[in-house]
C-alpha atoms as a PDB file:
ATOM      1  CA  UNK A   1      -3.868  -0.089   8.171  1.00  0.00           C
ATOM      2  CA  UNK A   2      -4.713   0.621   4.781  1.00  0.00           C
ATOM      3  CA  UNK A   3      -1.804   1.012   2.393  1.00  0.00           C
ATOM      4  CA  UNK A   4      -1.925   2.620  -1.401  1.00  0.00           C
ATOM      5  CA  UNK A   5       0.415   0.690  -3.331  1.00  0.00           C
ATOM      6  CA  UNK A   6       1.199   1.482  -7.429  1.00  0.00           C
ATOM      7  CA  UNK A   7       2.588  -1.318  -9.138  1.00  0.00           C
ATOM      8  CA  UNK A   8       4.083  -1.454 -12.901  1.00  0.00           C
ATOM      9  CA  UNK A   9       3.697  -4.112 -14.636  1.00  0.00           C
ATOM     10  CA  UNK A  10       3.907  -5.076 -18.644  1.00  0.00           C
ATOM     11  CA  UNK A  11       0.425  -4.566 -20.107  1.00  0.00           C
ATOM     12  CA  UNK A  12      -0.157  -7.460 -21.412  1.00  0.00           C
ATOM     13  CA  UNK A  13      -3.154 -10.224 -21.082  1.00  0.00           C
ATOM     14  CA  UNK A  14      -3.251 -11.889 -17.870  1.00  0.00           C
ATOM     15  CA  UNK A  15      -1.240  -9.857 -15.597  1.00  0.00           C
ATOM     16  CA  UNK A  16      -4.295  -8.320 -14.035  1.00  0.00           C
ATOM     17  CA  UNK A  17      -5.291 -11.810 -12.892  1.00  0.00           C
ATOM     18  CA  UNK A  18      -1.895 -12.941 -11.689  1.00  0.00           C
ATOM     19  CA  UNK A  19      -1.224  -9.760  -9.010  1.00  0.00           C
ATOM     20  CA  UNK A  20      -4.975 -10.621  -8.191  1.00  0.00           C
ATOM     21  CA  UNK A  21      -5.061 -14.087  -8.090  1.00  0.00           C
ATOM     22  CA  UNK A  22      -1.670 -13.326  -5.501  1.00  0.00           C
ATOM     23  CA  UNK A  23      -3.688 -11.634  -3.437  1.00  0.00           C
ATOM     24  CA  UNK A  24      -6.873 -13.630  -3.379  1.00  0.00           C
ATOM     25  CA  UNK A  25      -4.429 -17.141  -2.552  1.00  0.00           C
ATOM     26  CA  UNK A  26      -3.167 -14.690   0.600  1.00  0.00           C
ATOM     27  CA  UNK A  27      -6.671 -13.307   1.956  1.00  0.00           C
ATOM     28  CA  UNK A  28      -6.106 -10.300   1.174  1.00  0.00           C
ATOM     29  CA  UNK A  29      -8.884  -7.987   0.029  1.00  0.00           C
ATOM     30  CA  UNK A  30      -8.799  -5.081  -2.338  1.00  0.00           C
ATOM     31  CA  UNK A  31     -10.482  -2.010  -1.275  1.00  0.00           C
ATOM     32  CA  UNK A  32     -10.208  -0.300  -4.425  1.00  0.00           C
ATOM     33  CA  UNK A  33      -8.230  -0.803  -7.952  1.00  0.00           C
ATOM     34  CA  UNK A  34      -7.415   1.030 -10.964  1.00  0.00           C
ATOM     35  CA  UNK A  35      -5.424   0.157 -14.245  1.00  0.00           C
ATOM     36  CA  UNK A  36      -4.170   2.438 -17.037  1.00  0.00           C
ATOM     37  CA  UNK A  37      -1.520   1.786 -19.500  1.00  0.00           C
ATOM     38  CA  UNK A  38       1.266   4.550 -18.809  1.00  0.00           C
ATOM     39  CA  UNK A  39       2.701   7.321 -20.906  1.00  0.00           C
ATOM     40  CA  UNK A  40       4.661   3.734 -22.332  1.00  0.00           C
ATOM     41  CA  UNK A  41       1.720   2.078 -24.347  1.00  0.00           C
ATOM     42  CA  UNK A  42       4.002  -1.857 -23.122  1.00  0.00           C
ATOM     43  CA  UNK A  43       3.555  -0.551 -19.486  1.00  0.00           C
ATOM     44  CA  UNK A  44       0.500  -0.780 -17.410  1.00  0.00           C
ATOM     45  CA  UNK A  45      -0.060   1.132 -14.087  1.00  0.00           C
ATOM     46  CA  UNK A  46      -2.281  -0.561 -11.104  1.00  0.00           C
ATOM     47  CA  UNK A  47      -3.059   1.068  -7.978  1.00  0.00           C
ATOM     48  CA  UNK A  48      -4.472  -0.554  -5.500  1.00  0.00           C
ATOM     49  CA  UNK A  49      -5.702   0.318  -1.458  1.00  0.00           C
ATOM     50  CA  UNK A  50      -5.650  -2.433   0.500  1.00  0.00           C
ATOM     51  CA  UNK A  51      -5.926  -3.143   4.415  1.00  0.00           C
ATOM     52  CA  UNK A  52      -3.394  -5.130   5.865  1.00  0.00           C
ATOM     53  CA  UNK A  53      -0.374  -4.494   8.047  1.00  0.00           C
ATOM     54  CA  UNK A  54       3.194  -2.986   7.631  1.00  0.00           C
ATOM     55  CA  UNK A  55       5.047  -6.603   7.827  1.00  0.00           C
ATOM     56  CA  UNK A  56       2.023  -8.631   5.785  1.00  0.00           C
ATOM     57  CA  UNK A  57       3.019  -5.424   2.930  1.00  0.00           C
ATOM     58  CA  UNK A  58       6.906  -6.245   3.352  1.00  0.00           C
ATOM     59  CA  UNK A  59       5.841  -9.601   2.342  1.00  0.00           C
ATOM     60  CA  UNK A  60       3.610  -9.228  -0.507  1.00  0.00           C
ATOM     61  CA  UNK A  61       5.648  -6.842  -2.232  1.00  0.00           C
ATOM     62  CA  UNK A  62       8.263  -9.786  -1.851  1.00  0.00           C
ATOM     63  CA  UNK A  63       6.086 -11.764  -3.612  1.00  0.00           C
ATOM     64  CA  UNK A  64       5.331  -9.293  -6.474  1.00  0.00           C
ATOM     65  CA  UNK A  65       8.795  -8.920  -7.105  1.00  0.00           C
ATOM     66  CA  UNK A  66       8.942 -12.544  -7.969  1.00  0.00           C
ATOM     67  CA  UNK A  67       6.207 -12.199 -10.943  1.00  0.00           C
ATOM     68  CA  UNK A  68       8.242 -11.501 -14.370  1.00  0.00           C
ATOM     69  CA  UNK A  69       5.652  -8.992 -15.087  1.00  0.00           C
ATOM     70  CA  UNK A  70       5.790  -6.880 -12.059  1.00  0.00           C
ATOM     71  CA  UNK A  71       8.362  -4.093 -13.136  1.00  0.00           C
ATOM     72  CA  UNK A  72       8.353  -1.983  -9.560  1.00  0.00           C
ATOM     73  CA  UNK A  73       6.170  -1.571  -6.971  1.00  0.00           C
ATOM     74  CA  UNK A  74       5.502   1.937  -4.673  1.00  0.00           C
ATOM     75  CA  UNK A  75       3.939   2.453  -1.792  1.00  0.00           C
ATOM     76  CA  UNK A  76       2.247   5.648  -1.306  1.00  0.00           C
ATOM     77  CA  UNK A  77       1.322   7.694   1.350  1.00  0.00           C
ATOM     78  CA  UNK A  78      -1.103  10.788   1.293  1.00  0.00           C
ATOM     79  CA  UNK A  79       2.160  13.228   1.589  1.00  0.00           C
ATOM     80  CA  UNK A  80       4.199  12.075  -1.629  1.00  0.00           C
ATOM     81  CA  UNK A  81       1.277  10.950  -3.790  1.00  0.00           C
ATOM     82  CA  UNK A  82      -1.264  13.238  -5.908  1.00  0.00           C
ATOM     83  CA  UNK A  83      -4.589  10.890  -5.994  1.00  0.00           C
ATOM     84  CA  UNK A  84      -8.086  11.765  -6.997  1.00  0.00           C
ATOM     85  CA  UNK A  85     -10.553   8.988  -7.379  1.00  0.00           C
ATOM     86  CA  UNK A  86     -13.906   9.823  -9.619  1.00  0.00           C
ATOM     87  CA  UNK A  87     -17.591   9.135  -8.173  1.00  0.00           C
ATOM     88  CA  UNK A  88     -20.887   9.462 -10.282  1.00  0.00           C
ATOM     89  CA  UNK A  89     -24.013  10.362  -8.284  1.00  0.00           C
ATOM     90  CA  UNK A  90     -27.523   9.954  -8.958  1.00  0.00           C
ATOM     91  CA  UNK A  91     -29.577  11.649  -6.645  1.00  0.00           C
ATOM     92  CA  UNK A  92     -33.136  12.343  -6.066  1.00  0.00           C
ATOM     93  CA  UNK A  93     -34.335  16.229  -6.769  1.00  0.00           C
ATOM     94  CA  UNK A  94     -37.492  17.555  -6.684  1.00  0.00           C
ATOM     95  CA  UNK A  95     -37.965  21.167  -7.790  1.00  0.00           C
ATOM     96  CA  UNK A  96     -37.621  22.202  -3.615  1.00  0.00           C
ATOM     97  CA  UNK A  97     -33.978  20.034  -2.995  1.00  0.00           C
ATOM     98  CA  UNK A  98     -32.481  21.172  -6.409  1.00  0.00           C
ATOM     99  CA  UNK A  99     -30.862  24.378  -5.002  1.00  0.00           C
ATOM    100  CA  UNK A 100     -29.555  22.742  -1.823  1.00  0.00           C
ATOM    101  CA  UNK A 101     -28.559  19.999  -3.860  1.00  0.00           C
ATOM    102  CA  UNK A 102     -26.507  22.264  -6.518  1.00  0.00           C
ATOM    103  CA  UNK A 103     -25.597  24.545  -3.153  1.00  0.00           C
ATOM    104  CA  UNK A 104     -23.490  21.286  -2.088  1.00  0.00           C
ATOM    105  CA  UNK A 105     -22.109  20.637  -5.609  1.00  0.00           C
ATOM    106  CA  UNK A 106     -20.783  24.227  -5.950  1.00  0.00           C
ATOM    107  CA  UNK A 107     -19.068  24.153  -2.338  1.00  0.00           C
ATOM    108  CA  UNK A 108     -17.883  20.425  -3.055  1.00  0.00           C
ATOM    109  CA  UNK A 109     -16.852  21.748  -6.878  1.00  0.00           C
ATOM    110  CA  UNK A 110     -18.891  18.939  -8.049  1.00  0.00           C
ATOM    111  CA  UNK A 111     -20.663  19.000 -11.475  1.00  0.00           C
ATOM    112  CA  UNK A 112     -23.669  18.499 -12.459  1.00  0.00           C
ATOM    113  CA  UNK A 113     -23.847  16.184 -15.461  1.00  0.00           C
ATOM    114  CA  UNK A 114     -27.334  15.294 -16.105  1.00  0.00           C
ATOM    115  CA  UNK A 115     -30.998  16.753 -15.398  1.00  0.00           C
ATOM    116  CA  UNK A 116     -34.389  14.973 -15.384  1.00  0.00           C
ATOM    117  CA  UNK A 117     -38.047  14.903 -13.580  1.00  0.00           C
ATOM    118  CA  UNK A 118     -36.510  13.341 -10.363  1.00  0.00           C
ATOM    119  CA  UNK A 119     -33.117  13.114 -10.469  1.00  0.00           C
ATOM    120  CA  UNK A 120     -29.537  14.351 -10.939  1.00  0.00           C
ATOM    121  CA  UNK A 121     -26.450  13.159 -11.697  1.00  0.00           C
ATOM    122  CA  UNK A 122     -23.551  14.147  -9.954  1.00  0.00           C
ATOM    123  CA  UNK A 123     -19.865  13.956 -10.888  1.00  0.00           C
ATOM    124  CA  UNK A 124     -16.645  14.601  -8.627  1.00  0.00           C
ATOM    125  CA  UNK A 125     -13.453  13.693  -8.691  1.00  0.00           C
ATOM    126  CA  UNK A 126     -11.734  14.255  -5.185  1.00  0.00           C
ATOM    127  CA  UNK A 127      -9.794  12.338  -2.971  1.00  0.00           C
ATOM    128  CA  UNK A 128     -11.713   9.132  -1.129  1.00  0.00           C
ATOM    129  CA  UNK A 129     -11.864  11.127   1.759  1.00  0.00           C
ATOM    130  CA  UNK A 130     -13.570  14.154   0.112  1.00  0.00           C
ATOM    131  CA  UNK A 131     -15.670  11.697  -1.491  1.00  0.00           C
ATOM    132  CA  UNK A 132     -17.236  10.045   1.097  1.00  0.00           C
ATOM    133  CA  UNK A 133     -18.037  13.717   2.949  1.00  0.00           C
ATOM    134  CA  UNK A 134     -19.827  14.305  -0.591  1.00  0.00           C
ATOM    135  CA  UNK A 135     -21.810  11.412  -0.163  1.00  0.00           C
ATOM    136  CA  UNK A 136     -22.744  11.743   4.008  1.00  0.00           C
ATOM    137  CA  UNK A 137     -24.122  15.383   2.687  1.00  0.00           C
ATOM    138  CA  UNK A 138     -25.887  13.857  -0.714  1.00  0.00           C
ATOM    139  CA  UNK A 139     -27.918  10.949   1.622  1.00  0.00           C
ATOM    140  CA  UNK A 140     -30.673  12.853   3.105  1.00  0.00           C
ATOM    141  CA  UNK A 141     -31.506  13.597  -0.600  1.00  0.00           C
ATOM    142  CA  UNK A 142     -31.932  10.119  -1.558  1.00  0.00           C
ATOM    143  CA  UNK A 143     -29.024   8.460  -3.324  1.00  0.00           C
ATOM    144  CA  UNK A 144     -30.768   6.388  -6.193  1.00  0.00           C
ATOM    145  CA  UNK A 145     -27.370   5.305  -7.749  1.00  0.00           C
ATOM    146  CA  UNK A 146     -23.613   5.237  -7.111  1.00  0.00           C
ATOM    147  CA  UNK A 147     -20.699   4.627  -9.931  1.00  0.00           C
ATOM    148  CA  UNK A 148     -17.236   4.873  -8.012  1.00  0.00           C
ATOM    149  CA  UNK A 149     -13.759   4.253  -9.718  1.00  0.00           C
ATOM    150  CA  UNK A 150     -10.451   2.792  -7.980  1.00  0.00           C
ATOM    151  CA  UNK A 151      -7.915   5.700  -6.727  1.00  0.00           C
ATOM    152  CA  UNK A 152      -5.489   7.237  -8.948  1.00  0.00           C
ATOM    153  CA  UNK A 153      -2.191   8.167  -8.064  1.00  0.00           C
ATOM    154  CA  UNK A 154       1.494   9.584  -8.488  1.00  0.00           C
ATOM    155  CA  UNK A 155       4.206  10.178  -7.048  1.00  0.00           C
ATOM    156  CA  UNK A 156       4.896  13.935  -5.947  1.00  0.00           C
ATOM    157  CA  UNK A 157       8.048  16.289  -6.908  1.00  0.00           C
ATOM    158  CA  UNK A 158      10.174  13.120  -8.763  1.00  0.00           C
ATOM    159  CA  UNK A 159       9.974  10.250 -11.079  1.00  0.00           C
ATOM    160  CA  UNK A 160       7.391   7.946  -9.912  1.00  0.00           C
ATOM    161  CA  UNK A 161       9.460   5.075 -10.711  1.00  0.00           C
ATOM    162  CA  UNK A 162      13.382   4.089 -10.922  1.00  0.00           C
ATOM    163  CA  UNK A 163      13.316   0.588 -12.084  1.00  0.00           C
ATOM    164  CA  UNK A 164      15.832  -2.389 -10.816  1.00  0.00           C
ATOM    165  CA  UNK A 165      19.073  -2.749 -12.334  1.00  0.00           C
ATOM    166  CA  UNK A 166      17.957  -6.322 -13.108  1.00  0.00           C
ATOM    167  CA  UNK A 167      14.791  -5.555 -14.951  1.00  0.00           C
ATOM    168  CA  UNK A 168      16.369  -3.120 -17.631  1.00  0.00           C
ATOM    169  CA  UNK A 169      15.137  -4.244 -20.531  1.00  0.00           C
ATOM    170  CA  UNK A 170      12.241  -2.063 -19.784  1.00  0.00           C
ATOM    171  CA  UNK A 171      11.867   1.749 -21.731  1.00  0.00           C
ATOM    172  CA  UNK A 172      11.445   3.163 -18.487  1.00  0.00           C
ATOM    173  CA  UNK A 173      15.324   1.976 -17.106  1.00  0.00           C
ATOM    174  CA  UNK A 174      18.337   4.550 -18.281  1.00  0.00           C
END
């Protein structure tokens, strides 16, 4: 089952590698990732998809918890979390495929960022699902290249985030 999960942590060197290097030790593979430093420039926020079970989640979020820099982990689910994920497209055109090919990006609301002899490039930002529909409709074209970020995401309708009593030394804590 894949899960999104959005973990703070303190942005500082390293901590990318140790919430990584958890999950590498464990099996576990990332399906996507994306880090940004929060509206807090000390705070970093990663978001991750990953495919693993309900109880094998339970247990790595256990293990998170134990890493000083892990502030608090969320998971998401498609009904409390905004997400868009960003995908550039380079795609063959020839002067007959151009207007189906901008047809698709106008129904998609994709934009068309770039223009030459053969090719053009493509950008949306949708959710993964919406993304890989994009794609299944840009193949018959001829995909020459594909540049695909991590999924970004928040919580819906209240604060993504109340952090532990014990880890108040952070600026997000009251």
């Amino acid at each position: 089952m894949k899960q999104v999960i959005s973990v703070l942590v303190e942005n500082q060197p390293g901590v990318l590698n140790k919430i990584t290097g958890l999950f590498s030790r464990r099996g576990f593979n990332i399906e996507s990732l994306a880090v940004s430093v929060t509206e807090d420039e000390s705070v970093s926020r990663i978001t991750m998809i990953i495919d693993i079970g309900h109880n094998a989640v339970d247990q790595l979020e256990k293990q998170l918890n134990k890493l000083i820099c892990v502030l608090k982990i969320k998971r998401l689910d498609n009904v409390e979390m905004t997400g868009r994920e960003l995908i550039l497209v380079k795609v063959s055109a020839t002067p007959s495929t151009r207007r189906n090919i901008k047809d698709l990006c106008d129904i998609m609301h994709a934009k068309i960022d770039d223009v030459s002899a053969a090719t053009l490039t493509v950008e949306l930002a949708d959710l993964p699902q919406q993304i890989n529909l994009f794609l299944e409709m840009l193949r018959p074209f001829g995909i020459v290249e594909i540049a695909r970020t991590g999924l970004i995401a928040v919580q819906k309708r209240r604060s993504l985030y109340e952090l532990k009593q014990n880890k108040n030394t952070n600026p997000f804590s009251k």
